[in-house]
PDB file of N, CA and C in Angstrom:
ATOM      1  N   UNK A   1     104.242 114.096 107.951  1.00  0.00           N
ATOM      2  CA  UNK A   1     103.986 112.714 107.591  1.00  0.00           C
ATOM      3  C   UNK A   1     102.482 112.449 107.564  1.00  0.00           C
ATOM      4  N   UNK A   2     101.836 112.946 108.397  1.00  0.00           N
ATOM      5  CA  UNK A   2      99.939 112.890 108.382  1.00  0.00           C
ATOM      6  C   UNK A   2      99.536 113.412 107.434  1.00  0.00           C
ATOM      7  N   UNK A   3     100.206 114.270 106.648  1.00  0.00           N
ATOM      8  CA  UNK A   3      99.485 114.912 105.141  1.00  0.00           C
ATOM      9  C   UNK A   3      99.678 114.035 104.405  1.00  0.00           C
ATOM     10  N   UNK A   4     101.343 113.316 104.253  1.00  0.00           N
ATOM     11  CA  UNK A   4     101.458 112.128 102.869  1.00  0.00           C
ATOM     12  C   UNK A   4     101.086 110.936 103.232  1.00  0.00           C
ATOM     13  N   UNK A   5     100.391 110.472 104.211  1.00  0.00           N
ATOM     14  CA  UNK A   5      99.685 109.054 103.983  1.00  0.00           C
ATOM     15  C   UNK A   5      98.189 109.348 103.201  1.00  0.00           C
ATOM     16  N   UNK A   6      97.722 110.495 103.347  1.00  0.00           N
ATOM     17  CA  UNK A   6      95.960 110.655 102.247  1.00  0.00           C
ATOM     18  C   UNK A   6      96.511 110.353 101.027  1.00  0.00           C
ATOM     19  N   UNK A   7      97.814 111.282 100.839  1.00  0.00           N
ATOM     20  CA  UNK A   7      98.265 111.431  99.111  1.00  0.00           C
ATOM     21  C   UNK A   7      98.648 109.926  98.960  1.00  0.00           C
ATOM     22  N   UNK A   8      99.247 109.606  99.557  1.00  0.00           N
ATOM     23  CA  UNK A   8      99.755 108.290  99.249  1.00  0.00           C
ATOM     24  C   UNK A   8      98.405 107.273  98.700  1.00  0.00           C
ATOM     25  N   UNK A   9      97.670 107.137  99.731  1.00  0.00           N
ATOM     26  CA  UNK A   9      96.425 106.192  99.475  1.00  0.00           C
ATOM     27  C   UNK A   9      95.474 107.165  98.359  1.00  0.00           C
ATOM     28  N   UNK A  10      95.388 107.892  98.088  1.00  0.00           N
ATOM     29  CA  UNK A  10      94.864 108.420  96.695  1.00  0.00           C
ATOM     30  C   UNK A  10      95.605 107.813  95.582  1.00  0.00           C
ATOM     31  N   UNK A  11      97.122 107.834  95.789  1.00  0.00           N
ATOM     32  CA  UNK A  11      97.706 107.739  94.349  1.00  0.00           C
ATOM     33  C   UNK A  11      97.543 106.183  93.792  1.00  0.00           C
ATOM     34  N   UNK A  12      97.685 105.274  95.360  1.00  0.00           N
ATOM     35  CA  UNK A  12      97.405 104.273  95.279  1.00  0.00           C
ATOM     36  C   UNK A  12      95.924 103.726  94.638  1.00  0.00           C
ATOM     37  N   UNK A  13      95.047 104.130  94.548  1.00  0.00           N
ATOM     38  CA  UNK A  13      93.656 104.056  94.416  1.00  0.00           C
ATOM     39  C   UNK A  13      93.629 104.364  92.783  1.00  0.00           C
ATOM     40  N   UNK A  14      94.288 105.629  92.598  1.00  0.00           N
ATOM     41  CA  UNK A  14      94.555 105.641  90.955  1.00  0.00           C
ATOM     42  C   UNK A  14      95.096 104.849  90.546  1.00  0.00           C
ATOM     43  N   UNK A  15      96.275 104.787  91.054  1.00  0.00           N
ATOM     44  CA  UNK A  15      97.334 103.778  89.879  1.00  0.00           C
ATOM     45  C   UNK A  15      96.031 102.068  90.059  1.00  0.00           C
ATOM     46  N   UNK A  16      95.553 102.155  90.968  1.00  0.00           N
ATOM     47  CA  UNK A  16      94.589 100.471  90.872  1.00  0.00           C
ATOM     48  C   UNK A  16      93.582 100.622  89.876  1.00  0.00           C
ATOM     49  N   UNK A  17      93.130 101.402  89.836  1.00  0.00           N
ATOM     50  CA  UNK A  17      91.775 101.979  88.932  1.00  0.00           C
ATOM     51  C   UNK A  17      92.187 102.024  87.595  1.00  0.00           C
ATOM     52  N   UNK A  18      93.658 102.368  87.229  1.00  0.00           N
ATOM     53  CA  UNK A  18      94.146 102.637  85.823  1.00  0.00           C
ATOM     54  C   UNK A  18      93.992 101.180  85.133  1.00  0.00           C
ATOM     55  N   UNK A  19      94.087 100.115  85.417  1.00  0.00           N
ATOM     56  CA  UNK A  19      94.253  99.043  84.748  1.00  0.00           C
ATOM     57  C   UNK A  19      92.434  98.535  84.503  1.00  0.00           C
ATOM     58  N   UNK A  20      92.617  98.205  83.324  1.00  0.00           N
ATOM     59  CA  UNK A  20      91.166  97.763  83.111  1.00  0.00           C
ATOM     60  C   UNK A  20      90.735  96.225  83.385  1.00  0.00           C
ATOM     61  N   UNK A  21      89.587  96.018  84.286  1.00  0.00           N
ATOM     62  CA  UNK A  21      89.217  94.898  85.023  1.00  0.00           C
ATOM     63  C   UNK A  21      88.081  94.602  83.908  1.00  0.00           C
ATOM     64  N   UNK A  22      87.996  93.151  83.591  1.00  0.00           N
ATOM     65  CA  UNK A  22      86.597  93.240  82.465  1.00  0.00           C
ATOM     66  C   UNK A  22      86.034  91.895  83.350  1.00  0.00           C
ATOM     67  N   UNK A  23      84.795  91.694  82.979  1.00  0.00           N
ATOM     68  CA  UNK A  23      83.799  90.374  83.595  1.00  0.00           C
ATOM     69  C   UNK A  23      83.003  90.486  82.550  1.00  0.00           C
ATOM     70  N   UNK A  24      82.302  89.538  81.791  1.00  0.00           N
ATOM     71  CA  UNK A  24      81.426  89.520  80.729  1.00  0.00           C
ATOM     72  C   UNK A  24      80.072  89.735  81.715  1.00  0.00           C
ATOM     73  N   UNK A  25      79.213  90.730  81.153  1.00  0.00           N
ATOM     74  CA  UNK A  25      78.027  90.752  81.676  1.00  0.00           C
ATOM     75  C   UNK A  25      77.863  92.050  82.848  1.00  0.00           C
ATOM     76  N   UNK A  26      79.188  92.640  83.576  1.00  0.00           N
ATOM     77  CA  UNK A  26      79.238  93.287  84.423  1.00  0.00           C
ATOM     78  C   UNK A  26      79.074  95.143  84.213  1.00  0.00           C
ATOM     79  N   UNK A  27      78.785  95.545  84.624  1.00  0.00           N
ATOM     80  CA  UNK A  27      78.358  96.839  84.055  1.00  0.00           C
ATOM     81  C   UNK A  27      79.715  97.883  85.002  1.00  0.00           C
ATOM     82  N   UNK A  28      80.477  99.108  84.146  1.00  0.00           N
ATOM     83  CA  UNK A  28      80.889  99.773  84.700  1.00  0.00           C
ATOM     84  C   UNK A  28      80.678  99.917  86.183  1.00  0.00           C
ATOM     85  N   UNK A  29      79.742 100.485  86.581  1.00  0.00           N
ATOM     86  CA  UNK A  29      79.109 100.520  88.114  1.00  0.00           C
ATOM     87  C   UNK A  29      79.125  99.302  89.256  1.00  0.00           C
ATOM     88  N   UNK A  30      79.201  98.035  88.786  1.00  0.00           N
ATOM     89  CA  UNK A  30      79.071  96.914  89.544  1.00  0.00           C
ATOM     90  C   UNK A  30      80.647  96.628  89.806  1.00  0.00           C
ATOM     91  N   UNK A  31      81.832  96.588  88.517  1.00  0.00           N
ATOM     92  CA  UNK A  31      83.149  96.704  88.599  1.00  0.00           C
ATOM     93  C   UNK A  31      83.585  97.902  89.751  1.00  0.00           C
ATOM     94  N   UNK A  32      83.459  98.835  89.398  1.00  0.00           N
ATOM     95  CA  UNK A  32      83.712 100.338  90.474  1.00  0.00           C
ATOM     96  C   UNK A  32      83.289  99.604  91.811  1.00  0.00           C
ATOM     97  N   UNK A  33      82.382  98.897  92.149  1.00  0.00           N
ATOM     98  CA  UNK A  33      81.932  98.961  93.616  1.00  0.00           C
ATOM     99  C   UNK A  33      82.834  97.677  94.043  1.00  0.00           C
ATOM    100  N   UNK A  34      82.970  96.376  92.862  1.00  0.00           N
ATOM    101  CA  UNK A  34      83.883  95.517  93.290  1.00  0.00           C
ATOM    102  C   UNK A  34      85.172  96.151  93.424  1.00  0.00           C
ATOM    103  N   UNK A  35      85.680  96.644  92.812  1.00  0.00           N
ATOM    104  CA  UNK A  35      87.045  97.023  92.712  1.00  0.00           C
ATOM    105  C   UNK A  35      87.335  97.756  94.192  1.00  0.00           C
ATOM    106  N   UNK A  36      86.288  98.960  94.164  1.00  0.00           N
ATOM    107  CA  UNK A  36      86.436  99.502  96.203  1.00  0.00           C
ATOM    108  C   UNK A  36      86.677  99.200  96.537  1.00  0.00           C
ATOM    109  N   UNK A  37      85.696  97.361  97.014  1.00  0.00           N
ATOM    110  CA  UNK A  37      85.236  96.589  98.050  1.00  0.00           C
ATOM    111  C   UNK A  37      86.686  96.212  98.474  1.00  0.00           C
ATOM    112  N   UNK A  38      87.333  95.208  96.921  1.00  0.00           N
ATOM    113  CA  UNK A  38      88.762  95.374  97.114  1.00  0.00           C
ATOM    114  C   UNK A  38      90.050  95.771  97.821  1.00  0.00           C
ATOM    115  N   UNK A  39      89.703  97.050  97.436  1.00  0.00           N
ATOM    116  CA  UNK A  39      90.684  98.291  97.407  1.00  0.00           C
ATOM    117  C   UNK A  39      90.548  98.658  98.905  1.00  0.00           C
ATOM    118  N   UNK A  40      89.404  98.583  99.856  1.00  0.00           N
ATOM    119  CA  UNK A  40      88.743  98.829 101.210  1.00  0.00           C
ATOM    120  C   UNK A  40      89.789  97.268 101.856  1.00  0.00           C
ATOM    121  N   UNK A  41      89.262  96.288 101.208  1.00  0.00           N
ATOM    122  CA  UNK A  41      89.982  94.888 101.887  1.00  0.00           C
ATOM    123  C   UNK A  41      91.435  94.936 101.998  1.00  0.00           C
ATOM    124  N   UNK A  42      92.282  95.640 101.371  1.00  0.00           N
ATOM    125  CA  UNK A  42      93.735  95.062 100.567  1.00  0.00           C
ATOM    126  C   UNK A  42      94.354  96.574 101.617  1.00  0.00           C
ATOM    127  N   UNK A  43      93.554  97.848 102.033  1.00  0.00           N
ATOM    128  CA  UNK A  43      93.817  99.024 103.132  1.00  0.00           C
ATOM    129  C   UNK A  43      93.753  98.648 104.440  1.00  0.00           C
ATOM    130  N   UNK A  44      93.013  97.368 104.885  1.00  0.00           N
ATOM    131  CA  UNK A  44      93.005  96.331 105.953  1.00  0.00           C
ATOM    132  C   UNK A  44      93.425  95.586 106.217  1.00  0.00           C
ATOM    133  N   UNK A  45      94.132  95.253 105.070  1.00  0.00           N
ATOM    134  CA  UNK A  45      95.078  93.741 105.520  1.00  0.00           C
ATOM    135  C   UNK A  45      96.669  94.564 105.243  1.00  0.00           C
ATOM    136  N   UNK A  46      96.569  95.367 104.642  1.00  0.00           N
ATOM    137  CA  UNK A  46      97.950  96.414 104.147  1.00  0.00           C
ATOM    138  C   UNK A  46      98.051  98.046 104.431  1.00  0.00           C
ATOM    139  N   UNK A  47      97.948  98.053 105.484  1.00  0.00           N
ATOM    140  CA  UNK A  47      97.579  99.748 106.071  1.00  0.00           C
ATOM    141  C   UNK A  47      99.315 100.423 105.283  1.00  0.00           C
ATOM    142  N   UNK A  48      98.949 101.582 105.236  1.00  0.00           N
ATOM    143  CA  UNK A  48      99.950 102.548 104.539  1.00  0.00           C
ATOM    144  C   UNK A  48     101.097 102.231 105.358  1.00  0.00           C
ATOM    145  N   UNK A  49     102.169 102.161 105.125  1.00  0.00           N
ATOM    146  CA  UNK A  49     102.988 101.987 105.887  1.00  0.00           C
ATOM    147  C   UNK A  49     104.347 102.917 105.462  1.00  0.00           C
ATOM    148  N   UNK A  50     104.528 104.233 106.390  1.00  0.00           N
ATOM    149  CA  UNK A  50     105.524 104.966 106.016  1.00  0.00           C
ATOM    150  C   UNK A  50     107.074 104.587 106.060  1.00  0.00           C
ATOM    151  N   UNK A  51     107.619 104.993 104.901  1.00  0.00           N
ATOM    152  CA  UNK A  51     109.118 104.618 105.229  1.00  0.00           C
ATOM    153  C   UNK A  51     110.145 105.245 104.845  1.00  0.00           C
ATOM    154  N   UNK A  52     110.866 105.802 105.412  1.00  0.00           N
ATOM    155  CA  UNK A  52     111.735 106.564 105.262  1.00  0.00           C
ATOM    156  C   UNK A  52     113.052 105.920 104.669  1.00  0.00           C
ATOM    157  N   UNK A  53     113.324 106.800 103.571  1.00  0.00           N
ATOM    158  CA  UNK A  53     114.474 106.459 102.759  1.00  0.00           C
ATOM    159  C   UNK A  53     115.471 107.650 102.537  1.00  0.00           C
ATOM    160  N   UNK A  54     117.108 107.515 102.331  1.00  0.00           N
ATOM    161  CA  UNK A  54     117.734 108.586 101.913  1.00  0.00           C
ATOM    162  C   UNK A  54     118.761 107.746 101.118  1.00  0.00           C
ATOM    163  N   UNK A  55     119.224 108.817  99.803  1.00  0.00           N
ATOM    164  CA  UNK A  55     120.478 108.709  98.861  1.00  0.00           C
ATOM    165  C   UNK A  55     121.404 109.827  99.540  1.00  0.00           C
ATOM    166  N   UNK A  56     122.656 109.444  99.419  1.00  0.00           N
ATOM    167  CA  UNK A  56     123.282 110.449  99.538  1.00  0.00           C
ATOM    168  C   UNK A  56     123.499 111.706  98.552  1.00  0.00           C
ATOM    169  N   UNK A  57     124.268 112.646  98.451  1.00  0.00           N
ATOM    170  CA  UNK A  57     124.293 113.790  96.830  1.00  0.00           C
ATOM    171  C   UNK A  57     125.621 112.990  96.813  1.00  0.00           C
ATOM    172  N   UNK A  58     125.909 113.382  95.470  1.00  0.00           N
ATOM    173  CA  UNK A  58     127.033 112.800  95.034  1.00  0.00           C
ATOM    174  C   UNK A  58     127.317 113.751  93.308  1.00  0.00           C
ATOM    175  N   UNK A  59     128.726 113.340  92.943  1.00  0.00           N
ATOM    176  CA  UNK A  59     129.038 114.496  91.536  1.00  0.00           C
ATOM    177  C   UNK A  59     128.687 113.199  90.712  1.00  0.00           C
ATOM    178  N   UNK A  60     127.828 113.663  89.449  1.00  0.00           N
ATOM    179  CA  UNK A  60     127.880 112.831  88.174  1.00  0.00           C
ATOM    180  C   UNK A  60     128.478 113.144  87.005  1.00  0.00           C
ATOM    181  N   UNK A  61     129.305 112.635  86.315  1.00  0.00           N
ATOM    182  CA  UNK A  61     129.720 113.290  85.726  1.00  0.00           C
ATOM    183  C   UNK A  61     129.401 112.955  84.228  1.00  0.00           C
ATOM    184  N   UNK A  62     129.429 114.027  83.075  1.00  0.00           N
ATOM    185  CA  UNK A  62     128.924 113.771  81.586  1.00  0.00           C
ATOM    186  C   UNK A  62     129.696 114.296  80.948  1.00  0.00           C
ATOM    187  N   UNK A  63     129.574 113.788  79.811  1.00  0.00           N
ATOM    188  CA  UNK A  63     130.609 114.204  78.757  1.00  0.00           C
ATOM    189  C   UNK A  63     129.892 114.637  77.525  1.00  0.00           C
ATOM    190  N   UNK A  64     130.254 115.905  76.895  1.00  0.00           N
ATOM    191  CA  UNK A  64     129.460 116.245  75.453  1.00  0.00           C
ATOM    192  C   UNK A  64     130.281 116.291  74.541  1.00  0.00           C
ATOM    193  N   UNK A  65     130.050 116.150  73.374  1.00  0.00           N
ATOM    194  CA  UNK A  65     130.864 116.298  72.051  1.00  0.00           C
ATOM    195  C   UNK A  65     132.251 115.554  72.092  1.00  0.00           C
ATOM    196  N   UNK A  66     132.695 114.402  70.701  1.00  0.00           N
ATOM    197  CA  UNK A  66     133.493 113.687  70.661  1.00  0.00           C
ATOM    198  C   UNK A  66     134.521 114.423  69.216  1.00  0.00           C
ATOM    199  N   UNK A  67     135.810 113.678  69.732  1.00  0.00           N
ATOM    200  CA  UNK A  67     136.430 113.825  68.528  1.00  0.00           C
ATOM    201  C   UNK A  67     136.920 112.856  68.481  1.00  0.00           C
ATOM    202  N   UNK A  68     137.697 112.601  66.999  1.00  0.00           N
ATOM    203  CA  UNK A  68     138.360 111.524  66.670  1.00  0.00           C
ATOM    204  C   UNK A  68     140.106 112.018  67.057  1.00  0.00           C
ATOM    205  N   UNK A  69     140.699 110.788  67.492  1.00  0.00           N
ATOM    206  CA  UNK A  69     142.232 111.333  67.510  1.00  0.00           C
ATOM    207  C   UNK A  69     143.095 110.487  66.202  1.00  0.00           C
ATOM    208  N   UNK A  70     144.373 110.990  66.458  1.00  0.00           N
ATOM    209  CA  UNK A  70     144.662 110.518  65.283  1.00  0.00           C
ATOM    210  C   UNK A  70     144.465 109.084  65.031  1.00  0.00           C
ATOM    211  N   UNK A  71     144.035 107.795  65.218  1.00  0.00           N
ATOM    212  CA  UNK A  71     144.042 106.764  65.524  1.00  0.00           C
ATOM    213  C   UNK A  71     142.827 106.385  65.610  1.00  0.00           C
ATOM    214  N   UNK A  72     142.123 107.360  65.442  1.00  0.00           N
ATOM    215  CA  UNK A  72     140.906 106.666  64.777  1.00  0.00           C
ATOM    216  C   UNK A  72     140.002 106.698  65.989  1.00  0.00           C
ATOM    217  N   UNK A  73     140.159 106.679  67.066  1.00  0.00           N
ATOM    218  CA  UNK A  73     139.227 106.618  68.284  1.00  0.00           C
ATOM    219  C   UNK A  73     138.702 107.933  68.835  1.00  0.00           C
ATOM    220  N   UNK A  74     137.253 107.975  68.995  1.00  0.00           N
ATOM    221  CA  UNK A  74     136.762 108.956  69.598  1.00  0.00           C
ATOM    222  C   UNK A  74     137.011 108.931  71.254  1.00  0.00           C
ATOM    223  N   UNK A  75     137.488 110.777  71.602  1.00  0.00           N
ATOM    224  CA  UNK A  75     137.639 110.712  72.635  1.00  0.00           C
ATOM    225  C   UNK A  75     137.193 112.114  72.857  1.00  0.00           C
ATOM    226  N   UNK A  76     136.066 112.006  74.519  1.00  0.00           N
ATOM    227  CA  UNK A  76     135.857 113.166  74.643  1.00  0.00           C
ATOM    228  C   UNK A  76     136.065 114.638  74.879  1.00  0.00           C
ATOM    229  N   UNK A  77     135.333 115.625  74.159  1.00  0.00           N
ATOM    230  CA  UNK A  77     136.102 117.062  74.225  1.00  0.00           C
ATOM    231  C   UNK A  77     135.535 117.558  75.300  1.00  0.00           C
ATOM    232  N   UNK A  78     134.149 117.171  75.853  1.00  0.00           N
ATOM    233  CA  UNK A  78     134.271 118.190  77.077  1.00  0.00           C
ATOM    234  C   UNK A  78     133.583 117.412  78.363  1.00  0.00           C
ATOM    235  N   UNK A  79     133.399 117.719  79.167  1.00  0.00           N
ATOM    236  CA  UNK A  79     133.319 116.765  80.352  1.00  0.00           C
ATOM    237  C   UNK A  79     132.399 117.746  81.716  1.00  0.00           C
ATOM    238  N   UNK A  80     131.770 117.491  81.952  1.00  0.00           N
ATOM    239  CA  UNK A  80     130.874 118.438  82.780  1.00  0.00           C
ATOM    240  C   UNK A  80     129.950 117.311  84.355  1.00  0.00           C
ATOM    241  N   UNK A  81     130.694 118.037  85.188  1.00  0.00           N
ATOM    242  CA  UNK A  81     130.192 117.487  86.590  1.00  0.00           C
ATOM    243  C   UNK A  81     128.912 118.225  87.468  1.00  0.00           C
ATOM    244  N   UNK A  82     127.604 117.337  87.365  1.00  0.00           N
ATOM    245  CA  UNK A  82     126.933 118.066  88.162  1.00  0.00           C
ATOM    246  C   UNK A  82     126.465 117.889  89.897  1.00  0.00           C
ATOM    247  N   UNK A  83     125.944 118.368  90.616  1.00  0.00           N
ATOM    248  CA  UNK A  83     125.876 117.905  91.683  1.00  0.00           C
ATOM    249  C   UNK A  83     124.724 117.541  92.042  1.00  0.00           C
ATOM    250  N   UNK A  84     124.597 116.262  92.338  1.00  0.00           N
ATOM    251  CA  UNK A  84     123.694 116.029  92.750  1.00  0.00           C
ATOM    252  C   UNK A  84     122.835 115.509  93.920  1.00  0.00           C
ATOM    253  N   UNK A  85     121.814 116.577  94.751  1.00  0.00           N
ATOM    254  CA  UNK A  85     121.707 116.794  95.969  1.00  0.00           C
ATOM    255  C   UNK A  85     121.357 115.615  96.441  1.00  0.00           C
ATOM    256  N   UNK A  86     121.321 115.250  97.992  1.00  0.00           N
ATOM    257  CA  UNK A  86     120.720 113.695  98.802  1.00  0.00           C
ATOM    258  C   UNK A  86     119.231 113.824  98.640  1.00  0.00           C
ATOM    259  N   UNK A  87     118.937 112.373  99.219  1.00  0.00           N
ATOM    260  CA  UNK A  87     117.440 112.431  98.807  1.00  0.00           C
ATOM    261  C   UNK A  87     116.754 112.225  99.994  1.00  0.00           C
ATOM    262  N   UNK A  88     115.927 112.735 100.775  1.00  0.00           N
ATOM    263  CA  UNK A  88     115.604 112.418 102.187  1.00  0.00           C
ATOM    264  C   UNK A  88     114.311 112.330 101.406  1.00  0.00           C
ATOM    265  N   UNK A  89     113.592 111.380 102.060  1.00  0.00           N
ATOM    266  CA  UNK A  89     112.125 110.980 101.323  1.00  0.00           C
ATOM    267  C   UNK A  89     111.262 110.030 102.012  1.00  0.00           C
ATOM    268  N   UNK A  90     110.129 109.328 102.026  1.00  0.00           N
ATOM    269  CA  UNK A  90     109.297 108.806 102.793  1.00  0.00           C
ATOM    270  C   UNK A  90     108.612 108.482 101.584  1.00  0.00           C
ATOM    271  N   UNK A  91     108.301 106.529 101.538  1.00  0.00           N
ATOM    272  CA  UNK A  91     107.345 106.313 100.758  1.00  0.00           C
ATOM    273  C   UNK A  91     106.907 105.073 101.225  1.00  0.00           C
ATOM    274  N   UNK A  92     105.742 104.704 100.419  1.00  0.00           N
ATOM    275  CA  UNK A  92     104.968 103.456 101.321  1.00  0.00           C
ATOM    276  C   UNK A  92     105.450 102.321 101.253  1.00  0.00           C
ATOM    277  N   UNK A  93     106.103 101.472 102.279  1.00  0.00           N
ATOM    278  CA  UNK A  93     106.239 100.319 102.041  1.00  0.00           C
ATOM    279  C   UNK A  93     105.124  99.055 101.735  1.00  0.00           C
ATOM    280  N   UNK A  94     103.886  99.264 102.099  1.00  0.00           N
ATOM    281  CA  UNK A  94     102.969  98.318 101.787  1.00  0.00           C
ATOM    282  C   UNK A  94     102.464  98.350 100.403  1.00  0.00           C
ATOM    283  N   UNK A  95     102.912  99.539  99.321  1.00  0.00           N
ATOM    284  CA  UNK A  95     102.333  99.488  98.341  1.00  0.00           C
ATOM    285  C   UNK A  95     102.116  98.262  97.861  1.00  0.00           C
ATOM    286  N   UNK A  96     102.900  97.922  96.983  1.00  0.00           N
ATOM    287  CA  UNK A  96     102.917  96.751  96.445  1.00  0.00           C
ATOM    288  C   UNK A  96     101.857  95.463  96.887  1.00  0.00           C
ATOM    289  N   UNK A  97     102.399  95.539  98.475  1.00  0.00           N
ATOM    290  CA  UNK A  97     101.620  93.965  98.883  1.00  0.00           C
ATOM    291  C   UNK A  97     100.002  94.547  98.578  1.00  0.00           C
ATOM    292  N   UNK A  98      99.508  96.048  99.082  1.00  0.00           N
ATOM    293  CA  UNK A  98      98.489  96.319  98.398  1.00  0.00           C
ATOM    294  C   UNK A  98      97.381  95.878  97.026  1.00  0.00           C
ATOM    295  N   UNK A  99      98.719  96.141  96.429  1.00  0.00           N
ATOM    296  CA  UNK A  99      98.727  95.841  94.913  1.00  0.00           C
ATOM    297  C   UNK A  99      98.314  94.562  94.528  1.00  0.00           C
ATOM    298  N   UNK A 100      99.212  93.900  94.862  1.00  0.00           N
ATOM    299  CA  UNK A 100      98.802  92.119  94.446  1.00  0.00           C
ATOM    300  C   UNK A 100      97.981  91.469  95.376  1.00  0.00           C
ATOM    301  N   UNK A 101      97.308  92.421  96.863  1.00  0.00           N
ATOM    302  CA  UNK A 101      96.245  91.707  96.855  1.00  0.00           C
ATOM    303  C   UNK A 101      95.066  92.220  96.427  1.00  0.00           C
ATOM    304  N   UNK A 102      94.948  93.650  95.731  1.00  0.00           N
ATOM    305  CA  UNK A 102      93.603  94.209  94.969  1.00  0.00           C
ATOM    306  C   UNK A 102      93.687  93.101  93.516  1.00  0.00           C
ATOM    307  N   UNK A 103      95.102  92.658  93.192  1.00  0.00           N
ATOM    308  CA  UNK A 103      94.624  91.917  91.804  1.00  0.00           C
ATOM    309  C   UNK A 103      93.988  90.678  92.233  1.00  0.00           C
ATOM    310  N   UNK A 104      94.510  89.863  93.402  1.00  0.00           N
ATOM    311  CA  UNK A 104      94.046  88.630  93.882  1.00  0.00           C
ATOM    312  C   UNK A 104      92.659  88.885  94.358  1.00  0.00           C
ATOM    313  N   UNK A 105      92.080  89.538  94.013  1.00  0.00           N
ATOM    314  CA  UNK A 105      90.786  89.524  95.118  1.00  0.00           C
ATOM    315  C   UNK A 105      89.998  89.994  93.765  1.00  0.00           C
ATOM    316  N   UNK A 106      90.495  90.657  92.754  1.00  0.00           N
ATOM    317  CA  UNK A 106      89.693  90.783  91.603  1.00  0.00           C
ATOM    318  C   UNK A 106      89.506  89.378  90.668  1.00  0.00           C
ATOM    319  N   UNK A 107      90.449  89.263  90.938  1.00  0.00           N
ATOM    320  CA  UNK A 107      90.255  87.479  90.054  1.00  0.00           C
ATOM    321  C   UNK A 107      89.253  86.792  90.500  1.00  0.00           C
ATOM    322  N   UNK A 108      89.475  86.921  92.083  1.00  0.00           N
ATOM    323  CA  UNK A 108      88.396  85.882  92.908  1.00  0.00           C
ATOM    324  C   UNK A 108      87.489  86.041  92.492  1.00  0.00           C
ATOM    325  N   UNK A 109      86.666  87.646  92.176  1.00  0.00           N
ATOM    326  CA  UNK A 109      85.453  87.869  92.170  1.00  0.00           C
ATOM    327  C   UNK A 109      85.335  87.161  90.349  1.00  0.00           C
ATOM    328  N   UNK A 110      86.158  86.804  89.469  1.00  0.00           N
ATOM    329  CA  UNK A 110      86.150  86.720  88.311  1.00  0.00           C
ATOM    330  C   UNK A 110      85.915  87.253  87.534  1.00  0.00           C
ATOM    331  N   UNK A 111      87.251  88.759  87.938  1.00  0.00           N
ATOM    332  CA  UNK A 111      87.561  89.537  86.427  1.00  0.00           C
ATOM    333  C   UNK A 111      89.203  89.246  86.255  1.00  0.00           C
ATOM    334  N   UNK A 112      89.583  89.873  84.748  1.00  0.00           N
ATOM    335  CA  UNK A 112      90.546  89.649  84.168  1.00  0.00           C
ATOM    336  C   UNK A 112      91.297  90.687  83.640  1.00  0.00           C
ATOM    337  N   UNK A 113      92.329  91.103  83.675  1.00  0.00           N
ATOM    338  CA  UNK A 113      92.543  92.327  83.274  1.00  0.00           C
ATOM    339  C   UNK A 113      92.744  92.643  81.690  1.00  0.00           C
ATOM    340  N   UNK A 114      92.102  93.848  81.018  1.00  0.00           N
ATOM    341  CA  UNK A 114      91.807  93.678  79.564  1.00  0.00           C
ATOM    342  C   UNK A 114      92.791  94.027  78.999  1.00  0.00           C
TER     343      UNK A 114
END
């Protein structure tokens, strides 16, 4: 779990960075340091917060290739069940609140997203 909270707050930091912040007048470099400052504020008020989740496995089942019967209705010819394993997993619950407060705090400073 101490290895996936870095990854976590990296991915988080990308996915914030992906959206484009504009301010008339503001230069690449001045955005980057607001956006941090941000991104530093919103890791303080919203620390990573691990959380453990599980699905169970379960059979799904699919069907390929149809025919028609006499009656006019397609019905399927073959039918195929796969299995599919449980999901034991851990992911951040604070993302999000993260999220909407790096956008709230970018507005403040008065940017907009392009």
């Amino acid at each position: 779990m101490r290895g996936t909270t870095p990854f976590l707050f990296l991915c988080m930091l990308a996915l914030a960075g992906c959206s484009d912040w504009a301010k008339p007048g503001v230069s690449p470099q001045v955005r980057g340091q607001d956006l941090a400052d941000c991104e530093t504020q919103a890791e303080g008020a919203h620390p990573v917060l691990a959380v453990s989740y599980s699905e169970p496995g379960h059979y799904q089942s699919s069907r390929y290739g149809s025919q028609e019967t006499s009656k006019g209705q397609k019905e399927s010819s073959d039918r195929v069940e796969a299995w599919i394993p449980p999901i034991n997993d851990t992911m951040d619950g604070n993302a999000g609140a993260r999220d909407t407060f790096i956008k709230a705090c970018m507005r403040r400073k008065g940017y907009a997203r392009h």
